[in-house]
N, C-alpha and C. Protein backbone atom coordinates (compact mmCIF):
# COMPACT_ATOMS: atom_id res chain seq x y z
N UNK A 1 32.90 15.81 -11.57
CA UNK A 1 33.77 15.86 -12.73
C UNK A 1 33.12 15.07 -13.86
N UNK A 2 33.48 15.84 -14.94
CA UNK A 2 32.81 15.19 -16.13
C UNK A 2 33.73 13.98 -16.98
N UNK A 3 33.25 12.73 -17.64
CA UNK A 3 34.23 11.85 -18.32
C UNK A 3 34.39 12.91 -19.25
N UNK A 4 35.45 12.55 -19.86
CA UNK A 4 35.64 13.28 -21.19
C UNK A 4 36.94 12.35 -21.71
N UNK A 5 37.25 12.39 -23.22
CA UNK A 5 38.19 12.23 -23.97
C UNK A 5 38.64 13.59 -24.99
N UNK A 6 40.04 13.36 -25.03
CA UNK A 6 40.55 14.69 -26.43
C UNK A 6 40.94 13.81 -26.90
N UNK A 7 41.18 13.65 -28.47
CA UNK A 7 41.64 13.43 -29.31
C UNK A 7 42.59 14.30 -30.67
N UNK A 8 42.96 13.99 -31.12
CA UNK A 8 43.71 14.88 -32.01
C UNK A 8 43.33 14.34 -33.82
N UNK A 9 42.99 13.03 -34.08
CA UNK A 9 42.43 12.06 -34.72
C UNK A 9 42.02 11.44 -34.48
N UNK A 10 40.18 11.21 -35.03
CA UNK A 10 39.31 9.95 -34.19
C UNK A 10 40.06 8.49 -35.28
N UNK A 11 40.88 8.81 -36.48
CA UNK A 11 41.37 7.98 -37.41
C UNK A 11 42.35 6.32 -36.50
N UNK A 12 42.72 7.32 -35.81
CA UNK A 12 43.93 6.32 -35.00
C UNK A 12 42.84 5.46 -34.00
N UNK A 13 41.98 6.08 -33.09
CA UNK A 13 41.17 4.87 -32.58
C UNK A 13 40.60 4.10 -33.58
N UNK A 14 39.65 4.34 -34.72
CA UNK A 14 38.95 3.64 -35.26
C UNK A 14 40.44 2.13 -35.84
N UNK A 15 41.19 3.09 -36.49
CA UNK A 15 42.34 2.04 -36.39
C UNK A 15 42.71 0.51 -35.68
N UNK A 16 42.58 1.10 -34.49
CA UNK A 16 42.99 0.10 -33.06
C UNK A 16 41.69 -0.79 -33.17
N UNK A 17 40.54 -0.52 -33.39
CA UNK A 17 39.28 -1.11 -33.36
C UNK A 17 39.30 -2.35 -34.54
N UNK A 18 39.49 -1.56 -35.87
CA UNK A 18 39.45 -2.16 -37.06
C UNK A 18 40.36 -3.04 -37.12
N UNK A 19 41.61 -3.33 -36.64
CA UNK A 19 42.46 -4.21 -36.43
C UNK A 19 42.08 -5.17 -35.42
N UNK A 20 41.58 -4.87 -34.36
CA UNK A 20 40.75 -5.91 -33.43
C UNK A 20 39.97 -6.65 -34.41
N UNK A 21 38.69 -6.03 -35.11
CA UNK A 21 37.31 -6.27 -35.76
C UNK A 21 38.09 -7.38 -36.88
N UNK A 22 39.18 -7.03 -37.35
CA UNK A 22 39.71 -7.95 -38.65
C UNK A 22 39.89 -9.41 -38.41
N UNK A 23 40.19 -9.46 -36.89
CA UNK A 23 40.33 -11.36 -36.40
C UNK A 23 39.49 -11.93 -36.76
N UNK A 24 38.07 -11.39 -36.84
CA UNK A 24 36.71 -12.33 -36.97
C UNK A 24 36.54 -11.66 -38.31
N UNK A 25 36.26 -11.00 -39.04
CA UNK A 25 35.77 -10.43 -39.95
C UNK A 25 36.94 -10.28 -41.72
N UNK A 26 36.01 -10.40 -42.32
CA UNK A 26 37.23 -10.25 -43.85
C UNK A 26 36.96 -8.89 -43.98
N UNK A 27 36.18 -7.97 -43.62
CA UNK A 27 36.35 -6.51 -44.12
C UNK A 27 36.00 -5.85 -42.76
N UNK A 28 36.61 -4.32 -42.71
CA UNK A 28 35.95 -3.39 -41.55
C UNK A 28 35.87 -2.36 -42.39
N UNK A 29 34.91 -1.65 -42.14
CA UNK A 29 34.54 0.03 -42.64
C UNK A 29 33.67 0.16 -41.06
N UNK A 30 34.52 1.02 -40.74
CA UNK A 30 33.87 2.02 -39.45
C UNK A 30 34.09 3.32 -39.59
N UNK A 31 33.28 3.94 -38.83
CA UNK A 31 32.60 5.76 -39.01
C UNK A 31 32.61 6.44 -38.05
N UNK A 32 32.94 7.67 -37.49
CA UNK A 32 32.94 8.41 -36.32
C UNK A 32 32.64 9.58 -36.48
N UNK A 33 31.94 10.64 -35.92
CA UNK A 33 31.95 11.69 -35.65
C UNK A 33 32.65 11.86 -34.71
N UNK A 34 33.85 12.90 -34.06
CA UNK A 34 34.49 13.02 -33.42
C UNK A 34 34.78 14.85 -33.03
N UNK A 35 34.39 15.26 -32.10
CA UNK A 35 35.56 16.84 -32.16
C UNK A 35 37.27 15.97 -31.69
N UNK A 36 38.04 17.33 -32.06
CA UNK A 36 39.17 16.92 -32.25
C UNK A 36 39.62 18.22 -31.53
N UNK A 37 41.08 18.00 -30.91
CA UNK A 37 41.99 19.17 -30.41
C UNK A 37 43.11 19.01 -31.16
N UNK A 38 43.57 20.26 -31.46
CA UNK A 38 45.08 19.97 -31.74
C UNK A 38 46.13 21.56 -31.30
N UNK A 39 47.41 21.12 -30.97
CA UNK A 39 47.94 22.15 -30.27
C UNK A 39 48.40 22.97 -31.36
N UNK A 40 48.70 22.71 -32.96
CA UNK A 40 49.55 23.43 -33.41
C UNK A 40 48.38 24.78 -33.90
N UNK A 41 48.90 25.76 -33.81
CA UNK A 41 48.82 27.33 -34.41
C UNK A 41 48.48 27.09 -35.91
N UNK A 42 46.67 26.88 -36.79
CA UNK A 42 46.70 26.83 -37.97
C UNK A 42 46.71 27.69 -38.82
N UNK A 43 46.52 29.13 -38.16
CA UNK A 43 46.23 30.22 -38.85
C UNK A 43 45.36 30.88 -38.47
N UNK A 44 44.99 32.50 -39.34
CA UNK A 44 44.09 32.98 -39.44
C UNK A 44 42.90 32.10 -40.17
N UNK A 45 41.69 32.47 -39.18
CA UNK A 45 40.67 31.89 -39.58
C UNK A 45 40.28 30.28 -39.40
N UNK A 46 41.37 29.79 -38.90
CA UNK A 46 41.16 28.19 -38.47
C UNK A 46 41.44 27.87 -36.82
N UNK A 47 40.93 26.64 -36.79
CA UNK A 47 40.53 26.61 -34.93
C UNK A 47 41.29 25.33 -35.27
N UNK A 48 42.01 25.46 -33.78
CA UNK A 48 42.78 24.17 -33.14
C UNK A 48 41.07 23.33 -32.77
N UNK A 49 40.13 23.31 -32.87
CA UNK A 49 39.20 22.74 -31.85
C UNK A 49 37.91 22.75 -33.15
N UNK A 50 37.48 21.36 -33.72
CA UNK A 50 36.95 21.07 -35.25
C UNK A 50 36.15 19.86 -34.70
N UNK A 51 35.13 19.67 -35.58
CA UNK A 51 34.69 18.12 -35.42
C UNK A 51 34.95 17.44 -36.52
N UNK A 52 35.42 16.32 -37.06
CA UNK A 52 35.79 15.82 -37.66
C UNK A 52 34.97 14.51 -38.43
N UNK A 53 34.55 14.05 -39.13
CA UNK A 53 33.46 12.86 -39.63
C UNK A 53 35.00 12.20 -40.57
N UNK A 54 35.18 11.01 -40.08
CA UNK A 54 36.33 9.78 -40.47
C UNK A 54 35.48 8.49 -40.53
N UNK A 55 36.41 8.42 -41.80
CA UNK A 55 35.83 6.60 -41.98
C UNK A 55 37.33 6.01 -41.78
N UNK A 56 37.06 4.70 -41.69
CA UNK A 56 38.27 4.09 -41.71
C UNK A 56 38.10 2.49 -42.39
N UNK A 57 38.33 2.21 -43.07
CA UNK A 57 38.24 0.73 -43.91
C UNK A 57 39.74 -0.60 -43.78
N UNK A 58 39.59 -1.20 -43.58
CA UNK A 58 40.58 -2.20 -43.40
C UNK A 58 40.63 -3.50 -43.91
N UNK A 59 41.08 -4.34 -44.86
CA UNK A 59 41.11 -5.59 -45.19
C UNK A 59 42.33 -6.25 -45.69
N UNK A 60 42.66 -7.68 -45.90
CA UNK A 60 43.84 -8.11 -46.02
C UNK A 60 44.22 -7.83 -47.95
N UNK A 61 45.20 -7.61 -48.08
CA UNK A 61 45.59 -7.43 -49.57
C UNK A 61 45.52 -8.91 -50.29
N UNK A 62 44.97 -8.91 -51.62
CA UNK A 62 45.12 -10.02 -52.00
C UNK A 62 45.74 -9.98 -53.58
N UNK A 63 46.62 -9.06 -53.45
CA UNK A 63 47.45 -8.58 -54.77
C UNK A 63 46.97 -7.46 -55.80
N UNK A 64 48.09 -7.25 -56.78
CA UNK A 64 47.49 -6.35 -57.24
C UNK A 64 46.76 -4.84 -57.00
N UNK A 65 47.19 -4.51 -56.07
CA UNK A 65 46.83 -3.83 -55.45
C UNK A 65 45.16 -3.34 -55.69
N UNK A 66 44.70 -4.66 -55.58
CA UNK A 66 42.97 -5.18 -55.99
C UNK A 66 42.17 -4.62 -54.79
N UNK A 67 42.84 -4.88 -53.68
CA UNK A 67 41.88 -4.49 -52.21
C UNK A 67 42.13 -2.62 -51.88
N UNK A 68 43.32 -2.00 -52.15
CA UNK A 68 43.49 -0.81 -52.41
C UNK A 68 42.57 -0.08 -53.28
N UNK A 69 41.91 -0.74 -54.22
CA UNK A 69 41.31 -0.11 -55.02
C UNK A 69 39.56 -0.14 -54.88
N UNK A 70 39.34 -1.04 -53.98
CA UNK A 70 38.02 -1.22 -53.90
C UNK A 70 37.67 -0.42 -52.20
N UNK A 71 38.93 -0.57 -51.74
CA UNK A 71 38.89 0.66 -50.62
C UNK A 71 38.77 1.89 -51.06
N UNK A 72 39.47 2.40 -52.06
CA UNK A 72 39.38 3.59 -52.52
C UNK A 72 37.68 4.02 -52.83
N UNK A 73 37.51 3.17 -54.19
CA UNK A 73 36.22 3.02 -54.24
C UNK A 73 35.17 3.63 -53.60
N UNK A 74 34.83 2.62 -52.23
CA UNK A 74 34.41 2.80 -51.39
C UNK A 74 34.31 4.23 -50.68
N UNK A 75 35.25 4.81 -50.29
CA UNK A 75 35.25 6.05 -49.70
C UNK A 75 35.38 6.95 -50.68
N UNK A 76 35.92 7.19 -51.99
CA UNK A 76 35.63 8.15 -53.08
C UNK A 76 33.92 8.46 -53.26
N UNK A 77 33.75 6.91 -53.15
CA UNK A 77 32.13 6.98 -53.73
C UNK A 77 31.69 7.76 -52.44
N UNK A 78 31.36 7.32 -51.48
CA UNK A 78 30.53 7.72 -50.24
C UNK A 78 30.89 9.53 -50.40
N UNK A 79 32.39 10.21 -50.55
CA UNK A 79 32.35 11.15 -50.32
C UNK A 79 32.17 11.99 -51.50
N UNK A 80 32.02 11.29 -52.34
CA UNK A 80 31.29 11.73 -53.92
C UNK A 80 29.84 11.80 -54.19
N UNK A 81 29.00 11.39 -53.14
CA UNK A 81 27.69 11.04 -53.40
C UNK A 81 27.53 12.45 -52.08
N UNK A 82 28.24 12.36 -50.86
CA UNK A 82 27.86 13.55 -49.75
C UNK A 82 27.95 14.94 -50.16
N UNK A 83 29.22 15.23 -51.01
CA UNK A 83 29.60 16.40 -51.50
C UNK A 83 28.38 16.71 -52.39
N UNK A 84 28.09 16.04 -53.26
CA UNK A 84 27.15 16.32 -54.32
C UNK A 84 25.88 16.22 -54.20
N UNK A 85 25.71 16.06 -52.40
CA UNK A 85 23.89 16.03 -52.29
C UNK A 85 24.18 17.87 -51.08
N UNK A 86 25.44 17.50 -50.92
CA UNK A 86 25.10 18.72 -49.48
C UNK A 86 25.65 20.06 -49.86
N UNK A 87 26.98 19.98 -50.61
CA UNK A 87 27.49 21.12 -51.47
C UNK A 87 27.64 21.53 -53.27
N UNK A 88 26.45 20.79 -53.60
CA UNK A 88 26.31 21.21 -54.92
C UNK A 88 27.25 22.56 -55.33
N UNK A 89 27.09 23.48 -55.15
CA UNK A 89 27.11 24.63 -55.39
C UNK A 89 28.81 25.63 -54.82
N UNK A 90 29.24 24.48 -54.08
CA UNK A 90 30.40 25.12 -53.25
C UNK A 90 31.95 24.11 -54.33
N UNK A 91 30.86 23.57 -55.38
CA UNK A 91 32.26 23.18 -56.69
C UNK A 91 33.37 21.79 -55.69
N UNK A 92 33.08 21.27 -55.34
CA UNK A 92 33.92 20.43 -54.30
C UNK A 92 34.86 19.41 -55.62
N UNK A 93 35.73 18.66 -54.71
CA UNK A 93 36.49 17.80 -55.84
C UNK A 93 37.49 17.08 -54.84
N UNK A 94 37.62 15.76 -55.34
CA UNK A 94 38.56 15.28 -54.50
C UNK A 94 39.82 14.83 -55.33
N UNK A 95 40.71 15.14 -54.57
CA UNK A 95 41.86 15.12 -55.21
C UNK A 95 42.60 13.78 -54.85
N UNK A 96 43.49 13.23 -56.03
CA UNK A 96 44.53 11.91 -55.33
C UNK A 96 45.61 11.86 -55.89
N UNK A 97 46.89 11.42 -54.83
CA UNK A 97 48.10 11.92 -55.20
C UNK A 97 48.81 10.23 -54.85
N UNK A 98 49.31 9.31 -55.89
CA UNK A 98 49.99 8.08 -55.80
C UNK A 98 51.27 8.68 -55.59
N UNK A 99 52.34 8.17 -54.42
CA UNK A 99 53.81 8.59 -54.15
C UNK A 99 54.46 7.46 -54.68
N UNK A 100 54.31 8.11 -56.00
CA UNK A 100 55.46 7.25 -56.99
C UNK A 100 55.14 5.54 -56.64
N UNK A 101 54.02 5.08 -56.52
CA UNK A 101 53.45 3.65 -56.91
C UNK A 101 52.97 3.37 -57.94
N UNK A 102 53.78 2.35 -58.76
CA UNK A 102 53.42 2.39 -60.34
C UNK A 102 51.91 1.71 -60.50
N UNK A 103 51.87 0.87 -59.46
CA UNK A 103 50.33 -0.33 -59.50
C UNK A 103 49.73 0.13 -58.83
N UNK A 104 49.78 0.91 -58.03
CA UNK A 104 48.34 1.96 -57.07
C UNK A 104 48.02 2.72 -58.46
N UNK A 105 49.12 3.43 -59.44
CA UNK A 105 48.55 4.38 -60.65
C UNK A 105 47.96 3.64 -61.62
N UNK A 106 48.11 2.27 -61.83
CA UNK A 106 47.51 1.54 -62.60
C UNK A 106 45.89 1.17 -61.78
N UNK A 107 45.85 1.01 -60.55
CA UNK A 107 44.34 0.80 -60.66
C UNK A 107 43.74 2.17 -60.64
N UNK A 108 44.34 2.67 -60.03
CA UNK A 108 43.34 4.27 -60.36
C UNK A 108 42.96 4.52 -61.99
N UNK A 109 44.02 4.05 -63.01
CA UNK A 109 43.27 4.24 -64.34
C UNK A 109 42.43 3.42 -64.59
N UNK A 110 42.22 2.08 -64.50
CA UNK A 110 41.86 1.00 -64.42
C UNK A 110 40.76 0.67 -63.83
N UNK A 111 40.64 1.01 -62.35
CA UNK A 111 39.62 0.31 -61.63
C UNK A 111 38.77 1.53 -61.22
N UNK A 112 39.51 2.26 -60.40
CA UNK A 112 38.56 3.02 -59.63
C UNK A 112 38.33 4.49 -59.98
N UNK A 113 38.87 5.27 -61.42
CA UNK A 113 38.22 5.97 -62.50
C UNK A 113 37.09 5.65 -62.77
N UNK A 114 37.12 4.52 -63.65
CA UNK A 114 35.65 4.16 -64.01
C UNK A 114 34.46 3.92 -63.12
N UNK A 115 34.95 3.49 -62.07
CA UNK A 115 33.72 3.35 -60.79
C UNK A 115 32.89 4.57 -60.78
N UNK A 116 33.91 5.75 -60.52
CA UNK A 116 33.41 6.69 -60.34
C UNK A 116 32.55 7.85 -61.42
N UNK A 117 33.07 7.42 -62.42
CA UNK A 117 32.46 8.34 -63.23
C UNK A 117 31.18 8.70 -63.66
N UNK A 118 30.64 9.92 -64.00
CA UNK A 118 28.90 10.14 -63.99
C UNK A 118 29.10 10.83 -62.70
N UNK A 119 29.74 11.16 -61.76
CA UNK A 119 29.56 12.07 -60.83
C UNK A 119 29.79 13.49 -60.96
N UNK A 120 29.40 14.63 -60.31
CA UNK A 120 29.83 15.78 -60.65
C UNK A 120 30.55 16.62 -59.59
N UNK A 121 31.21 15.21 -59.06
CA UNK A 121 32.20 15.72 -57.54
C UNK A 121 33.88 15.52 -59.09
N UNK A 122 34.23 15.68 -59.07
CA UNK A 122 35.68 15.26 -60.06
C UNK A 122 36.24 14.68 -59.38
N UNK A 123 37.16 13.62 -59.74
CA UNK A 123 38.06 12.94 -59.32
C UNK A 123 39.46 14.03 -59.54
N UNK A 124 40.32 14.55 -59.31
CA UNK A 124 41.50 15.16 -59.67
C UNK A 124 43.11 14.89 -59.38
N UNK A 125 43.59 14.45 -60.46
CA UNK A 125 45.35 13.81 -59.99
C UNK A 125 45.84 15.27 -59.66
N UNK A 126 46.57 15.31 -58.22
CA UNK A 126 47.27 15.91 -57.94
C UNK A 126 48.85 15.42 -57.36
N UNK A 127 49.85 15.59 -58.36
CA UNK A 127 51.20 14.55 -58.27
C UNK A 127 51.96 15.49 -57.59
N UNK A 128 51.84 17.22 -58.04
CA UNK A 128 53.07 17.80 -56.78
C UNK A 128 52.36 17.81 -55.44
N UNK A 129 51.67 17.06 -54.70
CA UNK A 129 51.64 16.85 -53.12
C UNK A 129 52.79 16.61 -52.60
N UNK A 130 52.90 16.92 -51.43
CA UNK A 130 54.73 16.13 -51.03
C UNK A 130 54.27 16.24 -49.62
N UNK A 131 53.05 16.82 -48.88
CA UNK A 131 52.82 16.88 -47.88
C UNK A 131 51.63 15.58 -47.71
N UNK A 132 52.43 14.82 -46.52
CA UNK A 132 51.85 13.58 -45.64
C UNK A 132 52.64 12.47 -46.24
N UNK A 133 54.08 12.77 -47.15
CA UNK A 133 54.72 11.26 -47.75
C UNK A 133 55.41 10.53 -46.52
N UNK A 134 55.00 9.85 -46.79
CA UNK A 134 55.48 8.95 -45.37
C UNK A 134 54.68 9.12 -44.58
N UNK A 135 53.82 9.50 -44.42
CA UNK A 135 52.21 9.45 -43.26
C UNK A 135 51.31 8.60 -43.70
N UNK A 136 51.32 9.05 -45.08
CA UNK A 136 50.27 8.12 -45.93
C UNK A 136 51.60 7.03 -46.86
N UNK A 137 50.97 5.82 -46.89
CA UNK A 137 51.75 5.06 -48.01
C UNK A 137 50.94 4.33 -49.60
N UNK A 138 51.65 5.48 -50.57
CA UNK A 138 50.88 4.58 -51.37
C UNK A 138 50.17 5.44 -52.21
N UNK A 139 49.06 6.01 -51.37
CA UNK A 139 48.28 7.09 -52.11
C UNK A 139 47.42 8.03 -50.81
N UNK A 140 47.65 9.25 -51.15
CA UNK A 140 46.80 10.43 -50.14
C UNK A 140 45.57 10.75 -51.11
N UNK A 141 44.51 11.26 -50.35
CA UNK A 141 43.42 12.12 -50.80
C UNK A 141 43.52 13.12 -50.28
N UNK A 142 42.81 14.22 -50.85
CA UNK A 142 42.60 15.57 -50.36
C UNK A 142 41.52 16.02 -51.05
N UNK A 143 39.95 16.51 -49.95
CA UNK A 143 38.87 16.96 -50.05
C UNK A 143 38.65 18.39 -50.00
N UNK A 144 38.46 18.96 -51.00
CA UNK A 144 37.96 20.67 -50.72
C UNK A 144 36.63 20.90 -51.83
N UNK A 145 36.56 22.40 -51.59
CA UNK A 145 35.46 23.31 -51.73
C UNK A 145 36.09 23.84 -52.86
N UNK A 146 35.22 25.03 -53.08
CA UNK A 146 35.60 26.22 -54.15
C UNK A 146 36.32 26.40 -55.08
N UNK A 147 36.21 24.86 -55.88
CA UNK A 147 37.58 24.83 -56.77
C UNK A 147 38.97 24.69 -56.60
N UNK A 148 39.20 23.97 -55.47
CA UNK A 148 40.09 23.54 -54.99
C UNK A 148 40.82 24.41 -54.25
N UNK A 149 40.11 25.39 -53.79
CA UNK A 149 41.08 26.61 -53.20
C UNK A 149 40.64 26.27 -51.15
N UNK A 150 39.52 25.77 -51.01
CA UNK A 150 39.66 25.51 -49.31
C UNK A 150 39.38 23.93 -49.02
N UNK A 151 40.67 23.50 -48.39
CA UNK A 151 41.13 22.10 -48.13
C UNK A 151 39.85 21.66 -46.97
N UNK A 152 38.87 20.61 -47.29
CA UNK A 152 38.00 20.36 -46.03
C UNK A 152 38.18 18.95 -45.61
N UNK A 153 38.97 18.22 -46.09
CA UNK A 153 39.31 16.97 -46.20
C UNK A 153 40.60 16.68 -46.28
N UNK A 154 40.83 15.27 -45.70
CA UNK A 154 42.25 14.23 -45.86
C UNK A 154 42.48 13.08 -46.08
N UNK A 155 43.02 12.10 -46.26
CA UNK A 155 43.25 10.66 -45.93
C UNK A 155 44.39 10.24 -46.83
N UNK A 156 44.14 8.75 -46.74
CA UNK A 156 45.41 8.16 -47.48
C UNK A 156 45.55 6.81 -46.95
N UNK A 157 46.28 6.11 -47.28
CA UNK A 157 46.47 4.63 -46.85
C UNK A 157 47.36 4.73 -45.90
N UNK A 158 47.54 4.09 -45.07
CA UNK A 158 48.27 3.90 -43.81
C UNK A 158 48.83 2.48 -43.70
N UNK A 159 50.15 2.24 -43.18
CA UNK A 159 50.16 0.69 -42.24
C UNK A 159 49.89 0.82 -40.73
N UNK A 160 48.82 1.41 -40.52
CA UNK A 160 48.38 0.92 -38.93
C UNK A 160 47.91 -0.13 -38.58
N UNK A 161 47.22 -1.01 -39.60
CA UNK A 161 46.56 -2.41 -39.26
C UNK A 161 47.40 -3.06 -39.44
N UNK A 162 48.50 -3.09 -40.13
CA UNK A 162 49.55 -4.13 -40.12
C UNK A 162 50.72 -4.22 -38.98
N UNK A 163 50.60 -2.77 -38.78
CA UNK A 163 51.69 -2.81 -37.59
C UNK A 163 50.57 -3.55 -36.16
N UNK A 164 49.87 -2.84 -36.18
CA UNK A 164 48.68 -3.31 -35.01
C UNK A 164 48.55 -5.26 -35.07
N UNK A 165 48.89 -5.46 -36.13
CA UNK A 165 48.19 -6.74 -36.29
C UNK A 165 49.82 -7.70 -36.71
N UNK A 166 50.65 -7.16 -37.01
CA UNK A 166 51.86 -7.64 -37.04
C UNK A 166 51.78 -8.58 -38.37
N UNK A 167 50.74 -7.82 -39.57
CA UNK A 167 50.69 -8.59 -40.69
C UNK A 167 50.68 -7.74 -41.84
N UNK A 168 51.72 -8.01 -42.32
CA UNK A 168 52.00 -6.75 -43.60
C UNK A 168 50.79 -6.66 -44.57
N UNK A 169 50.35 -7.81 -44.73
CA UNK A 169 48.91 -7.83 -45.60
C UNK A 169 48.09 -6.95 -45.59
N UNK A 170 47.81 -6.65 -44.32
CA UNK A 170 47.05 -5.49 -44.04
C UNK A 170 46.92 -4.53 -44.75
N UNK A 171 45.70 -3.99 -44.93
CA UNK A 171 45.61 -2.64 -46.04
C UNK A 171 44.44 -1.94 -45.08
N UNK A 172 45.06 -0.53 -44.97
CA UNK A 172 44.18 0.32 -43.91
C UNK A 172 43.95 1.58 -44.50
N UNK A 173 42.87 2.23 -45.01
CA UNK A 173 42.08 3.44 -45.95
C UNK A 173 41.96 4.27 -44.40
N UNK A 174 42.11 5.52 -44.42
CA UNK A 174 41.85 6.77 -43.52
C UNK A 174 40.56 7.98 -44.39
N UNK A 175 39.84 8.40 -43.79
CA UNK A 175 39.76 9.70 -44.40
C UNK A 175 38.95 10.53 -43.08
N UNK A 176 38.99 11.55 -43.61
CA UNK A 176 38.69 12.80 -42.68
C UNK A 176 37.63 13.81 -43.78
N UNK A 177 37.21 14.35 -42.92
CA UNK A 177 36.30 15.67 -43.58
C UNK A 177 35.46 16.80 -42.30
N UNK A 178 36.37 17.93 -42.20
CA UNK A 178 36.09 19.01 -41.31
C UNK A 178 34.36 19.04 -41.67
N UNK A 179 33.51 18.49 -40.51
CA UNK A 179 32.36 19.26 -40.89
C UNK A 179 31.41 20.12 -40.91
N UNK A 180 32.12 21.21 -39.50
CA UNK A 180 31.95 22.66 -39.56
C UNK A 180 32.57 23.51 -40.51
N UNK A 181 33.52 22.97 -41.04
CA UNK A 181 33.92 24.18 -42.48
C UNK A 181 33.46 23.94 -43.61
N UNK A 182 32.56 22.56 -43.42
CA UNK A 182 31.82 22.41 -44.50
C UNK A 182 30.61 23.42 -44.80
N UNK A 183 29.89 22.70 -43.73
CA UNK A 183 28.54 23.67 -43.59
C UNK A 183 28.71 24.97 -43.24
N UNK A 184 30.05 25.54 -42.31
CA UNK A 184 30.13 27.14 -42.40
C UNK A 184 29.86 27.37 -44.24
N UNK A 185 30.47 27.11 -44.98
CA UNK A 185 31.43 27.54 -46.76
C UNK A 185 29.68 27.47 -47.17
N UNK A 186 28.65 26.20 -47.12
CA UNK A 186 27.92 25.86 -47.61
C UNK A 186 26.89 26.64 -47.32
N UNK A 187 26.88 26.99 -46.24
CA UNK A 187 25.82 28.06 -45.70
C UNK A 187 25.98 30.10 -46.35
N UNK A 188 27.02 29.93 -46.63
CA UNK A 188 27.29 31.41 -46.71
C UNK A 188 27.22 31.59 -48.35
């Protein structure tokens, strides 16, 4: 018999880890390649059975929603610099949707706009999202292709490190990016 693990999100282990890693450490950013299962029925043309490339970032808040924004940062940039070396041509853009947080919308004009700019991935506000409120707190991302018409990406802020760690301080960044529907879209 072979070991094996399924997962459904490699996001939630890296989680459990990054909340361990935070006792000794003032920052975590960890990375996984992962395949993933999932039971629900996605459609034509999509597989319950994906590999998935997740980061996960974690550090304590120190107001202002100052550490939110340099998390963001962080993973905007990384997936702003991948899109634009591997899918030039497939128009990619990442989208971000604040659920009605007045100081998460203030650093996005503020802080982590300007970080980003000079790229030719777009940053894009998308405010009618309503899907993942309450999954994500705070602010979701959403990664696609073709002008925003095929979703290859997810994330958003989470309280998993705080619940894990029993410290509200906690600030925990998710993201995801399918990377067989990447390179299928990119290849064709």
């Amino acid at each position: 018999m072979r070991a094996g693990e399924v997962v459904s999100d490699p996001t939630n282990a890296l989680a459990i880890e990054a909340a361990l890693r935070r006792r000794h450490q003032e920052e975590v950013h960890l990375a996984a390649v992962h395949r993933v299962l999932r039971a629900q029925d996605f459609g034509p043309g999509m597989s319950a059975h994906f590999r998935l490339f997740a980061l996960v970032s974690s550090a304590r808040a120190v107001g202002s929603d100052s550490t939110q924004a340099r998390l963001l940062i962080r993973h905007l940039t990384y997936r702003q610099t991948v899109l634009a070396d591997l899918a030039p041509t497939a128009a990619p853009q990442l989208h971000v949707t604040t659920f009605d947080d007045q100081v998460t919308q203030e650093r996005l004009a503020d802080t982590v706009r300007p970080a980003l700019d000079g790229s030719t991935v777009p940053l894009v506000d998308e405010p009618e999202r309503t899907r993942a409120r309450g999954y994500y707190t705070g602010c979701a991302l959403r990664i696609s292709i073709l002008g925003g018409d095929l979703e290859i990406g997810d994330g958003g802020f989470t309280d998993w490190t705080a619940r894990l760690s029993g410290n509200a301080k906690e600030r925990c960044l998710v993201s995801c990016l399918a990377t067989e529907r990447l390179a299928d879209r990119v290849a064709h």
